[in-house]
PDB file of N, CA and C in Angstrom:
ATOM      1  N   UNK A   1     -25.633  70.282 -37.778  1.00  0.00           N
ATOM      2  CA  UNK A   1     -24.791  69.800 -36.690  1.00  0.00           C
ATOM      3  C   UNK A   1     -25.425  68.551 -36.101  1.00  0.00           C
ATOM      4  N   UNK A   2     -24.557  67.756 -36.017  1.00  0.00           N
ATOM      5  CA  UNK A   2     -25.441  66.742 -35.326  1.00  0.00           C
ATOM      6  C   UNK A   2     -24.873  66.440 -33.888  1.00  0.00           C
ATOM      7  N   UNK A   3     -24.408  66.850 -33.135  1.00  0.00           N
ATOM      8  CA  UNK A   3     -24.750  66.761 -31.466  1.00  0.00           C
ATOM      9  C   UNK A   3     -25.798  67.765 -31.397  1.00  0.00           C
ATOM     10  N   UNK A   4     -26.494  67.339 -30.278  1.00  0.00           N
ATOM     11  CA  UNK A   4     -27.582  68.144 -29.897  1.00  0.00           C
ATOM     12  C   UNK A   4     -26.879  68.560 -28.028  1.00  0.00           C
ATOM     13  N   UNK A   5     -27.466  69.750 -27.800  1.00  0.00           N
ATOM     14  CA  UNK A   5     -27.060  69.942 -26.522  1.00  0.00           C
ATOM     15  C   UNK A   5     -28.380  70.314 -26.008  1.00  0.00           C
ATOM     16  N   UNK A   6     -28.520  69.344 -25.107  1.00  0.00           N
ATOM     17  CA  UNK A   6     -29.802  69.598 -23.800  1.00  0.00           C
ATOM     18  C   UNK A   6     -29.784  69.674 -22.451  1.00  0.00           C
ATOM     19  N   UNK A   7     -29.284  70.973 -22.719  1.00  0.00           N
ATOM     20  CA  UNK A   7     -28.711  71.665 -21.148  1.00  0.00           C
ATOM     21  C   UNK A   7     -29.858  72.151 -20.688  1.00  0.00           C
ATOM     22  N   UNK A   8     -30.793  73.246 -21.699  1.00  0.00           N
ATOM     23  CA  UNK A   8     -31.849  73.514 -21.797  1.00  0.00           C
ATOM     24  C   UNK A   8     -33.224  72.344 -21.003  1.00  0.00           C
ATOM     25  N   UNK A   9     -33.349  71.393 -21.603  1.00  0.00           N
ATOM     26  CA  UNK A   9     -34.084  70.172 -21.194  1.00  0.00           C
ATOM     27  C   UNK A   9     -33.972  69.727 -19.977  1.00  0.00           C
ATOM     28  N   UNK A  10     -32.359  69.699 -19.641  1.00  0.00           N
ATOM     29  CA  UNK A  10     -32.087  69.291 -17.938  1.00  0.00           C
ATOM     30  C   UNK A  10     -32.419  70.842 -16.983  1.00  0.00           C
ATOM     31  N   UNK A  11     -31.986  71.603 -17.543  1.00  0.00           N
ATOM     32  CA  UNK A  11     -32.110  72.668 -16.454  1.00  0.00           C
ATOM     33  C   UNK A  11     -34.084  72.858 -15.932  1.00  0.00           C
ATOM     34  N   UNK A  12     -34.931  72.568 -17.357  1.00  0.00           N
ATOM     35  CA  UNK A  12     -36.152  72.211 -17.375  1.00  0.00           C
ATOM     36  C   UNK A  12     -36.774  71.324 -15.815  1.00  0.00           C
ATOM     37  N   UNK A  13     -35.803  70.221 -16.119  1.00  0.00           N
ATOM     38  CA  UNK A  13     -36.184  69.036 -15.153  1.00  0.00           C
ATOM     39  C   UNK A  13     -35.630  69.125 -13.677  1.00  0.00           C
ATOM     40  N   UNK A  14     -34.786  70.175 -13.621  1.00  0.00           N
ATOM     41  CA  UNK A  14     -34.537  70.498 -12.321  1.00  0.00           C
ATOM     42  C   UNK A  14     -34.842  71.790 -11.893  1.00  0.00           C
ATOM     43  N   UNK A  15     -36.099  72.374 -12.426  1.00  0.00           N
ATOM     44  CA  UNK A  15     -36.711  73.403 -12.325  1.00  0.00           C
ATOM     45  C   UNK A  15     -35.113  74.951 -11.727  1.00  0.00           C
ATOM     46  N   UNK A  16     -34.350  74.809 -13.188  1.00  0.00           N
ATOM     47  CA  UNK A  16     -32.910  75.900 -12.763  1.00  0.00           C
ATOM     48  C   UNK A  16     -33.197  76.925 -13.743  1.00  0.00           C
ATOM     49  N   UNK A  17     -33.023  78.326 -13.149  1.00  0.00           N
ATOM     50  CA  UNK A  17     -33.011  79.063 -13.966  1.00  0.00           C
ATOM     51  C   UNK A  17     -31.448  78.994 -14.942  1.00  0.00           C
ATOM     52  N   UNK A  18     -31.570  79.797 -15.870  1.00  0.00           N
ATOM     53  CA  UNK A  18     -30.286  80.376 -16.526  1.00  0.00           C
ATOM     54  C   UNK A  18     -28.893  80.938 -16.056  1.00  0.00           C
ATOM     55  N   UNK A  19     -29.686  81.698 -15.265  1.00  0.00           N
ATOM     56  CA  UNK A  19     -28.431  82.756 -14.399  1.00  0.00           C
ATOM     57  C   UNK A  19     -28.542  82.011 -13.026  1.00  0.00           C
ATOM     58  N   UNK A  20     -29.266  81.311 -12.457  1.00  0.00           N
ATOM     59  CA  UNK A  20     -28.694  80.151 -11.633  1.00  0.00           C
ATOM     60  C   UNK A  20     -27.351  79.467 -12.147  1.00  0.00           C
ATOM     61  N   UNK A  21     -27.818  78.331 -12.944  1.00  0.00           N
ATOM     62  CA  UNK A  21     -26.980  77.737 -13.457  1.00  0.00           C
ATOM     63  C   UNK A  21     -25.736  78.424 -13.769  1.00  0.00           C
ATOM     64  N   UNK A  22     -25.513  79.708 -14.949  1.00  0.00           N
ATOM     65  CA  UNK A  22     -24.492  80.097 -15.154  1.00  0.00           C
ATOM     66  C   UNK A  22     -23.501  80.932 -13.424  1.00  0.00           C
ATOM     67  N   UNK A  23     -24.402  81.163 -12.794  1.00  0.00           N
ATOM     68  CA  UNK A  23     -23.954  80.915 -11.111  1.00  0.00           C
ATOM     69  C   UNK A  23     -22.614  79.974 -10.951  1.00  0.00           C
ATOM     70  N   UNK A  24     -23.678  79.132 -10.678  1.00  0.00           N
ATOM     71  CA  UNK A  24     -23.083  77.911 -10.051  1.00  0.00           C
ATOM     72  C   UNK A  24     -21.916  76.887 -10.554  1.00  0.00           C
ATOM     73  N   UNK A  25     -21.954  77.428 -12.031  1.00  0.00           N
ATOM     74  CA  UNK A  25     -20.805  77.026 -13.032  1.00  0.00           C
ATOM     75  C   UNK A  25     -19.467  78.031 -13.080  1.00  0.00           C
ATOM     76  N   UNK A  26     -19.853  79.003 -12.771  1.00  0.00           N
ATOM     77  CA  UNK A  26     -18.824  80.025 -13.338  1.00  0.00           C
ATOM     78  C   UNK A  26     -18.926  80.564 -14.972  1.00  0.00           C
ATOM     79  N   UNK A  27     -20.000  80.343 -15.150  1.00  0.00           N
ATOM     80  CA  UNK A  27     -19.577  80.837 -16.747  1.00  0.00           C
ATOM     81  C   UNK A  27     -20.733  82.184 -16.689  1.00  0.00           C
ATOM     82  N   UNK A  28     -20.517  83.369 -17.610  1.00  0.00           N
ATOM     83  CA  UNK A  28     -21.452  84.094 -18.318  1.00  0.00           C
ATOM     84  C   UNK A  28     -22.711  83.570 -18.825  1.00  0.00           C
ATOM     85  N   UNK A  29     -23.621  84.107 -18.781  1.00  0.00           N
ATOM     86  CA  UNK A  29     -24.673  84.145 -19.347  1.00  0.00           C
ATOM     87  C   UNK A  29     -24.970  83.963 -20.821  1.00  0.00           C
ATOM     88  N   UNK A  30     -24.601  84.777 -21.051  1.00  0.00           N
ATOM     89  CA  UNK A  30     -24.173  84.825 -22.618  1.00  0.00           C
ATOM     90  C   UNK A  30     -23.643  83.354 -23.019  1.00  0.00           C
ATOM     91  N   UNK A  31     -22.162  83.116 -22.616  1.00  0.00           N
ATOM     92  CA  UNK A  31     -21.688  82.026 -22.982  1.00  0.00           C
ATOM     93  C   UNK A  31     -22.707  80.548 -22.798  1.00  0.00           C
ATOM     94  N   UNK A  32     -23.502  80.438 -21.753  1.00  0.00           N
ATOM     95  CA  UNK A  32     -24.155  79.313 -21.225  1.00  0.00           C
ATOM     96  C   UNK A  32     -25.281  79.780 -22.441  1.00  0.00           C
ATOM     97  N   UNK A  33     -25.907  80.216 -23.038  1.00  0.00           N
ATOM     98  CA  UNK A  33     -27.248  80.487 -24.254  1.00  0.00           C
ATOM     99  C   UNK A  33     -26.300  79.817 -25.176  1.00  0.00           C
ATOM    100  N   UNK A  34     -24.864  80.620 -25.527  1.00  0.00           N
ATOM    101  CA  UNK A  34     -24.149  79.925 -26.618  1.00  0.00           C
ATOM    102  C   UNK A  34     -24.290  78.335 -27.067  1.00  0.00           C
ATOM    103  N   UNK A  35     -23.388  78.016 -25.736  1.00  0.00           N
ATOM    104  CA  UNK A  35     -24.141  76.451 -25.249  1.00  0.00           C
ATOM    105  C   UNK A  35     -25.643  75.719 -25.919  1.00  0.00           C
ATOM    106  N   UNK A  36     -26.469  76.455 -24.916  1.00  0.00           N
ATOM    107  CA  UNK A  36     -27.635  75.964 -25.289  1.00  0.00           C
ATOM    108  C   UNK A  36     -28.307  75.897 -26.557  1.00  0.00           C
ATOM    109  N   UNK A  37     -28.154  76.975 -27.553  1.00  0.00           N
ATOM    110  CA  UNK A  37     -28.681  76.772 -28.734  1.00  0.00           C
ATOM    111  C   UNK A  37     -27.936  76.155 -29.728  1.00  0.00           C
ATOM    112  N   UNK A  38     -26.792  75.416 -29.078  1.00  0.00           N
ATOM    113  CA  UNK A  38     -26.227  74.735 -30.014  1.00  0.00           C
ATOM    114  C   UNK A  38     -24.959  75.211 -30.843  1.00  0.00           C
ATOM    115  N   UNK A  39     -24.685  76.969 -30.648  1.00  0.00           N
ATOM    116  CA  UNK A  39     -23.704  77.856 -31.656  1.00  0.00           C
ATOM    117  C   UNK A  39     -22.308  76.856 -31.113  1.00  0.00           C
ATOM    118  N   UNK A  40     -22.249  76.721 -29.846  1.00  0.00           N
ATOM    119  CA  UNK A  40     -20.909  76.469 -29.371  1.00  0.00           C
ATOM    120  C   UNK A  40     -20.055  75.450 -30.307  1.00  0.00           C
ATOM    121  N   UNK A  41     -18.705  75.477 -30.216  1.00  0.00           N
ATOM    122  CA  UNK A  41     -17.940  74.776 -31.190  1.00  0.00           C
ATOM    123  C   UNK A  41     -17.109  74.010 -30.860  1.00  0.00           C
ATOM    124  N   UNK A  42     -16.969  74.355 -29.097  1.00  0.00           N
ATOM    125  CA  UNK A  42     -16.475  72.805 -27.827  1.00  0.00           C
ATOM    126  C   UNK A  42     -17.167  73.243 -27.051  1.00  0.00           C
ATOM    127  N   UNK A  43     -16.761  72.547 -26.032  1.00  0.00           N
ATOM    128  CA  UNK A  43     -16.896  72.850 -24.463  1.00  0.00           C
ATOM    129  C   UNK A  43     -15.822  72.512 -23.551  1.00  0.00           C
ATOM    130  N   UNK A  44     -15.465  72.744 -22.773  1.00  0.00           N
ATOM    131  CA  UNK A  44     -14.384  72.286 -21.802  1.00  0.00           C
ATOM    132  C   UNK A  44     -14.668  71.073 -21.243  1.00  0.00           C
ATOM    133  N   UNK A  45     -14.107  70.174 -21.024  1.00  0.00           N
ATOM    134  CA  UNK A  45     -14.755  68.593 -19.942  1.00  0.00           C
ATOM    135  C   UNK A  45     -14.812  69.955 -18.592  1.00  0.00           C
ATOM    136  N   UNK A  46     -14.209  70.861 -18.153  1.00  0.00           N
ATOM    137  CA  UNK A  46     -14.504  71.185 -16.456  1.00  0.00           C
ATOM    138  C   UNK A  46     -15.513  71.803 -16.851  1.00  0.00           C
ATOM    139  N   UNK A  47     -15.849  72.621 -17.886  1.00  0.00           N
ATOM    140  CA  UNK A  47     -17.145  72.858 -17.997  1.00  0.00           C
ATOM    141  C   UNK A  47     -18.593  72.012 -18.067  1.00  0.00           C
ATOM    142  N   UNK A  48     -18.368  70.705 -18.535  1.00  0.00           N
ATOM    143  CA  UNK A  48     -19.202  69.961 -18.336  1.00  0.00           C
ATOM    144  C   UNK A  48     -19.179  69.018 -17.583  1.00  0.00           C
ATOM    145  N   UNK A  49     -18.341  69.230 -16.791  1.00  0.00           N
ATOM    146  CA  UNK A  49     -18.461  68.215 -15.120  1.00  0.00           C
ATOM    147  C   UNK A  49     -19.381  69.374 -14.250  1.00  0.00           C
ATOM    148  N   UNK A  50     -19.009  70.739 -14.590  1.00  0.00           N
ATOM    149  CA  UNK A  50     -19.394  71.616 -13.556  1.00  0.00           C
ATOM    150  C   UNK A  50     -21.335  71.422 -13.769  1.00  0.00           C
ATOM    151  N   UNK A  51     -21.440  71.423 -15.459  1.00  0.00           N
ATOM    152  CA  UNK A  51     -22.767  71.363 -15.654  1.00  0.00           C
ATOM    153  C   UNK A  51     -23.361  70.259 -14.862  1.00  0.00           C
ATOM    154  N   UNK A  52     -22.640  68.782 -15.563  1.00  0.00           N
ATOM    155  CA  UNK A  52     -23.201  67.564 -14.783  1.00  0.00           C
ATOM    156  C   UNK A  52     -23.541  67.402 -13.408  1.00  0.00           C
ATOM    157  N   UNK A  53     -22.477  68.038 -12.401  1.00  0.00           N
ATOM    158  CA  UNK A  53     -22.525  68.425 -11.011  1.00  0.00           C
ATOM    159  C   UNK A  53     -23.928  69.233 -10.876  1.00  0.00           C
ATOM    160  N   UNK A  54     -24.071  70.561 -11.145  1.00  0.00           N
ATOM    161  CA  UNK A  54     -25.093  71.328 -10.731  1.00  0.00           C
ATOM    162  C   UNK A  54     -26.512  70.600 -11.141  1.00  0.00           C
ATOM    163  N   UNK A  55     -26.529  69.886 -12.531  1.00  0.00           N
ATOM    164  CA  UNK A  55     -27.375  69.591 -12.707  1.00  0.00           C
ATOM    165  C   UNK A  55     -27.909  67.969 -12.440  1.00  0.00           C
ATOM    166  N   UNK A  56     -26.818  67.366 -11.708  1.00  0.00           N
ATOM    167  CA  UNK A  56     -26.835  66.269 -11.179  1.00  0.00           C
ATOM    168  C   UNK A  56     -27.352  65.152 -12.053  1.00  0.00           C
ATOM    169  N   UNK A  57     -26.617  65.255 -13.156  1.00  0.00           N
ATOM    170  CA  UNK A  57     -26.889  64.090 -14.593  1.00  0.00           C
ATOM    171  C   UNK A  57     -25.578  63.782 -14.822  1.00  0.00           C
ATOM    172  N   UNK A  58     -25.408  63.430 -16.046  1.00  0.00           N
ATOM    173  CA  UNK A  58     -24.587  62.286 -16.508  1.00  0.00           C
ATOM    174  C   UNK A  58     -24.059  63.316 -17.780  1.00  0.00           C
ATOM    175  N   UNK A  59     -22.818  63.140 -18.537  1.00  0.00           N
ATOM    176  CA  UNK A  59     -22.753  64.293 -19.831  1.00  0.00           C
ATOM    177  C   UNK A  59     -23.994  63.486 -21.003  1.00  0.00           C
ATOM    178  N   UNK A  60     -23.941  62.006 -21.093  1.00  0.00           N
ATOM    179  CA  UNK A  60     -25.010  61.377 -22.130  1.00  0.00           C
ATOM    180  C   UNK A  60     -26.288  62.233 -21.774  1.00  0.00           C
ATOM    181  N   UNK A  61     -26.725  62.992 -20.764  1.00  0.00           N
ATOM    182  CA  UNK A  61     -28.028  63.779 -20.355  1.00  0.00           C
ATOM    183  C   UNK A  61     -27.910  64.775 -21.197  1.00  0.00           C
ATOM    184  N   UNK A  62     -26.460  65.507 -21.024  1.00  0.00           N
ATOM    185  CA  UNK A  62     -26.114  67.101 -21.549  1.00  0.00           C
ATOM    186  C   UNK A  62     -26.206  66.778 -23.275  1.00  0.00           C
ATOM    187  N   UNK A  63     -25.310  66.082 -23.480  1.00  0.00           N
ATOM    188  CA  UNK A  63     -25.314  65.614 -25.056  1.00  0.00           C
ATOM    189  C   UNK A  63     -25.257  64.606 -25.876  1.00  0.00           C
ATOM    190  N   UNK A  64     -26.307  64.747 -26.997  1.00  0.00           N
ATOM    191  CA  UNK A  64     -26.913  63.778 -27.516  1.00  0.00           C
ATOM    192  C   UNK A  64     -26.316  63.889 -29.380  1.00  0.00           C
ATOM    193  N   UNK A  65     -25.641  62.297 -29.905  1.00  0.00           N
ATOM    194  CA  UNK A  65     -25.880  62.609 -31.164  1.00  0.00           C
ATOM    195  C   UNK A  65     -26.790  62.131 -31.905  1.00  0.00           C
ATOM    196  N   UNK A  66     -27.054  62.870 -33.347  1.00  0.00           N
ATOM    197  CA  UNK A  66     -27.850  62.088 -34.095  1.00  0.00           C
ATOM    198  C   UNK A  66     -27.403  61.994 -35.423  1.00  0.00           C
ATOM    199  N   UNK A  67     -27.533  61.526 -36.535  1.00  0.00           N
ATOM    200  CA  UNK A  67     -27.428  61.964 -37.912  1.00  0.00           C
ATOM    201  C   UNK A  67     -28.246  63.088 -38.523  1.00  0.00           C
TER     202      UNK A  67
END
């Protein structure tokens, strides 16, 4: 796969737990790991405004491509 998702990395830099974050988003737990390790196969844009919001970045923060 080549997007990378570094939700993981930001939540790092804003010292957030997991179940914070999935808090403050509205999503499951479960679903937000999905996310993070990459399984996921979209995401919603309100889901990743909600991320960008809590985590007070940009989506280019959340996701990255590469070859």
């Amino acid at each position: 796969m080549s997007i990378i998702v570094n939700v993981d990395v930001m939540m790092a830099k804003r010292k957030m737990s997991s179940q914070e974050l999935a808090e403050k988003i509205g999503i499951t737990q479960a679903n937000l790991s999905i996310l993070k390790t990459g399984k996921a196969k979209a995401i919603r844009f309100s889901t990743l405004e909600a991320i960008c919001k809590a985590l007070d970045c940009q989506p280019g923060d959340i996701l990255e491509y590469t070859e």
